[in-house]
N, C-alpha and C. Protein backbone atom coordinates (compact mmCIF):
# COMPACT_ATOMS: atom_id res chain seq x y z
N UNK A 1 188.06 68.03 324.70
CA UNK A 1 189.45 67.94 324.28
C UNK A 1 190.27 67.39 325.45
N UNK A 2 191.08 66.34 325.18
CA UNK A 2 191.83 65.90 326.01
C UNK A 2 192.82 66.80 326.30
N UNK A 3 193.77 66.58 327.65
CA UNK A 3 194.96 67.32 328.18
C UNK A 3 195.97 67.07 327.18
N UNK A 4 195.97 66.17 326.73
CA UNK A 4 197.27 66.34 325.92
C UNK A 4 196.92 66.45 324.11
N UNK A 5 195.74 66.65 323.96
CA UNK A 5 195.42 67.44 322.50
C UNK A 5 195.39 68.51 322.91
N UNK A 6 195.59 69.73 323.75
CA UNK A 6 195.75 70.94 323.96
C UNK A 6 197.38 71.19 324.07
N UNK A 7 198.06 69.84 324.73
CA UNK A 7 199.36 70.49 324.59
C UNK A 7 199.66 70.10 323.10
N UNK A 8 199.32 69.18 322.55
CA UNK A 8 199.35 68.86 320.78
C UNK A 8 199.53 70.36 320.34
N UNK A 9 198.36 70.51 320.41
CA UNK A 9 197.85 71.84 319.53
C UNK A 9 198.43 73.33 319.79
N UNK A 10 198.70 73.46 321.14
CA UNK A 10 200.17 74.40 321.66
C UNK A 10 201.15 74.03 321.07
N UNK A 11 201.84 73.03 321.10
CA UNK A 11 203.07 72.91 319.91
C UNK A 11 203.07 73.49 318.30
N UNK A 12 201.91 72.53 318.14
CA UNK A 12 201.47 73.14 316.73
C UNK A 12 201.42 74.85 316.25
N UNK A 13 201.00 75.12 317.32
CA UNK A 13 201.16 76.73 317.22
C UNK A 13 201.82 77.88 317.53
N UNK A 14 202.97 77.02 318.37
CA UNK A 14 203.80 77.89 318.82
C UNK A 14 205.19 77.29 318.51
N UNK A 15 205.42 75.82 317.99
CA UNK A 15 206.24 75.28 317.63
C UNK A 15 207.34 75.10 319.09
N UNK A 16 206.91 75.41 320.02
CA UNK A 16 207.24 75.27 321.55
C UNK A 16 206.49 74.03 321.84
N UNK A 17 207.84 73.04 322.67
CA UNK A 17 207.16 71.51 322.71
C UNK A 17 207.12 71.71 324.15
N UNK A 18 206.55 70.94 324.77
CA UNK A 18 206.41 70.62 326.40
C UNK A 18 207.31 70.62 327.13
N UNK A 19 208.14 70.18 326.97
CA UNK A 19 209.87 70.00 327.68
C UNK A 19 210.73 71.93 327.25
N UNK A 20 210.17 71.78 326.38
CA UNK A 20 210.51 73.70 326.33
C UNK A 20 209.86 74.48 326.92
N UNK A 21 208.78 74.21 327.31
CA UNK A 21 208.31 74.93 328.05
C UNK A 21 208.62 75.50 329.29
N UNK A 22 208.43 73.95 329.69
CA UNK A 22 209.26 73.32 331.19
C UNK A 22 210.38 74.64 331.40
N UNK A 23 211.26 73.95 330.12
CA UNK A 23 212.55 74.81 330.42
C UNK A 23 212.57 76.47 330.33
N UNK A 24 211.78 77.05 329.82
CA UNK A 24 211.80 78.67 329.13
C UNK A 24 211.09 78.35 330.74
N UNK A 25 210.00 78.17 331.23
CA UNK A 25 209.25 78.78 332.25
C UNK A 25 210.18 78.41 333.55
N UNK A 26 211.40 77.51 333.56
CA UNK A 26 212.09 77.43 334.84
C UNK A 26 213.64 78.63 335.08
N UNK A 27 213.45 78.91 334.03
CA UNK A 27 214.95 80.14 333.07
C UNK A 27 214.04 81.45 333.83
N UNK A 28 212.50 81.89 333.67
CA UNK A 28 211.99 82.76 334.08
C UNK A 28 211.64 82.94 336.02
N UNK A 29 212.26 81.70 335.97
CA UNK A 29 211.42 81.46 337.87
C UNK A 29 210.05 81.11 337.65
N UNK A 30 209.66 80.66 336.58
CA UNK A 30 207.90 80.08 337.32
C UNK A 30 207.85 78.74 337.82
N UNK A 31 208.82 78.15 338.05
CA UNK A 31 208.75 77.02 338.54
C UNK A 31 209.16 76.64 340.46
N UNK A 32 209.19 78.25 340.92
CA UNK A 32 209.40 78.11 341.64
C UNK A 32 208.20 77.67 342.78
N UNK A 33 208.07 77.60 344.34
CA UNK A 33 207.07 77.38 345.02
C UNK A 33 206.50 78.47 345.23
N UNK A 34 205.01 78.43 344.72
CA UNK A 34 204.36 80.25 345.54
C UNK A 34 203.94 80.36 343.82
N UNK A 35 204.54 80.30 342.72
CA UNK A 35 204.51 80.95 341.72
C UNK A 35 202.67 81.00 341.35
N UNK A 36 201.93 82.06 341.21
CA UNK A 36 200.36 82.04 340.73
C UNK A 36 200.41 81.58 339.78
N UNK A 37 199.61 81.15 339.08
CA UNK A 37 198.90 80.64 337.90
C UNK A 37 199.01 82.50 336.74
N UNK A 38 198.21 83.06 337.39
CA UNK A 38 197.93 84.53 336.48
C UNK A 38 199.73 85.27 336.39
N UNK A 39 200.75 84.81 336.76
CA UNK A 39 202.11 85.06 336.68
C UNK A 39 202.29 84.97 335.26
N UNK A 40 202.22 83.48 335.39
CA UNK A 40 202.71 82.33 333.80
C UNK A 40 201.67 82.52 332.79
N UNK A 41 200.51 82.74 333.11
CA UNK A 41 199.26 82.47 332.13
C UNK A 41 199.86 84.11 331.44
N UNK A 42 200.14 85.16 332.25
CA UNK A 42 199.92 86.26 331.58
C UNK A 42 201.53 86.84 330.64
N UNK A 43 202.56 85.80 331.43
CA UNK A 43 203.47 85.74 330.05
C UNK A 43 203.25 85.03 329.10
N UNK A 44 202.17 83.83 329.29
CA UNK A 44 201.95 82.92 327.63
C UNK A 44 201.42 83.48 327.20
N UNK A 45 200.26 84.23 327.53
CA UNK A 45 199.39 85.33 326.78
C UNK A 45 200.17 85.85 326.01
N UNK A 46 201.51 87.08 326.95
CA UNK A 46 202.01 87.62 325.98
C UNK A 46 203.17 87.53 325.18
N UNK A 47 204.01 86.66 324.99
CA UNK A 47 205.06 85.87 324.71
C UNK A 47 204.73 85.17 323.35
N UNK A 48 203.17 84.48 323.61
CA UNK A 48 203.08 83.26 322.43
C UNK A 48 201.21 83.20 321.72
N UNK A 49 200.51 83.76 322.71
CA UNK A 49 199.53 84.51 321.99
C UNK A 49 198.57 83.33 322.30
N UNK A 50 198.85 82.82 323.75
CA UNK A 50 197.49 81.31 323.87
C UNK A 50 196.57 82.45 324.41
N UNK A 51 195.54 81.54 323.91
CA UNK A 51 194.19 81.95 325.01
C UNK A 51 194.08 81.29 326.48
N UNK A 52 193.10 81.59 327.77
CA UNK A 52 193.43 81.63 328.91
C UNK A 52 193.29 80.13 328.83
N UNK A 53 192.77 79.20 328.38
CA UNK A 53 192.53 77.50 328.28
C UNK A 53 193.58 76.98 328.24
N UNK A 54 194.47 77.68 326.89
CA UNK A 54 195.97 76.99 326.63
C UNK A 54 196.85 76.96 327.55
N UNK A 55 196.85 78.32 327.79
CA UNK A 55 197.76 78.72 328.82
C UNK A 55 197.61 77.85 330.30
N UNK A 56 196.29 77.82 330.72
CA UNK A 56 196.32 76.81 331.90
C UNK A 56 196.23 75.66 332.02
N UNK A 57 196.66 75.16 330.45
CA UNK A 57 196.82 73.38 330.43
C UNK A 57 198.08 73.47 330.58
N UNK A 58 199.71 74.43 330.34
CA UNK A 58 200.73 74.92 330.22
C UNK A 58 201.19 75.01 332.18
N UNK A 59 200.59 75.69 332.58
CA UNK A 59 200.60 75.89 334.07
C UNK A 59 200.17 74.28 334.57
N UNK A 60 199.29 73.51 334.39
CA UNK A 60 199.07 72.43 334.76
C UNK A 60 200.06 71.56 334.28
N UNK A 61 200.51 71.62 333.46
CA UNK A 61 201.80 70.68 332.76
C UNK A 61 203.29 71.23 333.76
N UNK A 62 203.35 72.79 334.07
CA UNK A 62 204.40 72.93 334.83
C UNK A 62 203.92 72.76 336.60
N UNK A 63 203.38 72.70 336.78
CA UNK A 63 202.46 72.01 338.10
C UNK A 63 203.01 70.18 338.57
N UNK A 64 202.65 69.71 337.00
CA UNK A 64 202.58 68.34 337.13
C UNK A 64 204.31 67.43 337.57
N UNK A 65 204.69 68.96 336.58
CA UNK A 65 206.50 68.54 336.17
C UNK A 65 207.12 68.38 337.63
N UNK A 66 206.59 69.82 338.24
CA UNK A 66 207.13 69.89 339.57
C UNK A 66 206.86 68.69 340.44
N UNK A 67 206.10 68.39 340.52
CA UNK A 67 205.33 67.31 341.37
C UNK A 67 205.61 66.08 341.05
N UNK A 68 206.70 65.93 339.93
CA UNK A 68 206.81 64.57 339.78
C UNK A 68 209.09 64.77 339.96
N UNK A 69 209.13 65.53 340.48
CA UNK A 69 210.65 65.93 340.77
C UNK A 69 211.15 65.38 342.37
């Protein structure tokens, strides 16, 4: 599965698009420097109900965002 048929399929299921993400996870502070991976993964867990795969294509997408700022 490609990186971005996982964020496909996260939308699809959470009806949360990529750029919302972005934004709900920068409203919480995970976008800050330092932030772990198991921080964010374990509010998508419990917030939106991904499994640990989804969730760290989600962290890699807010990873990427940062890095391109």
């Amino acid at each position: 599965m490609t990186f971005q048929a996982y964020l496909d399929n996260i939308e699809k299921n959470t009806g949360v698009s990529p750029e919302e993400f972005i934004r709900r996870a920068a409203e919480k502070g995970f976008t800050r420097p330092g932030t772990k991976a198991t921080e964010i993964t374990d509010w998508l867990k419990a917030d939106y109900g991904l499994g640990h795969g989804h969730a760290m294509a989600i962290v890699k997408l807010l990873k990427d965002s940062a890095a391109s700022r």
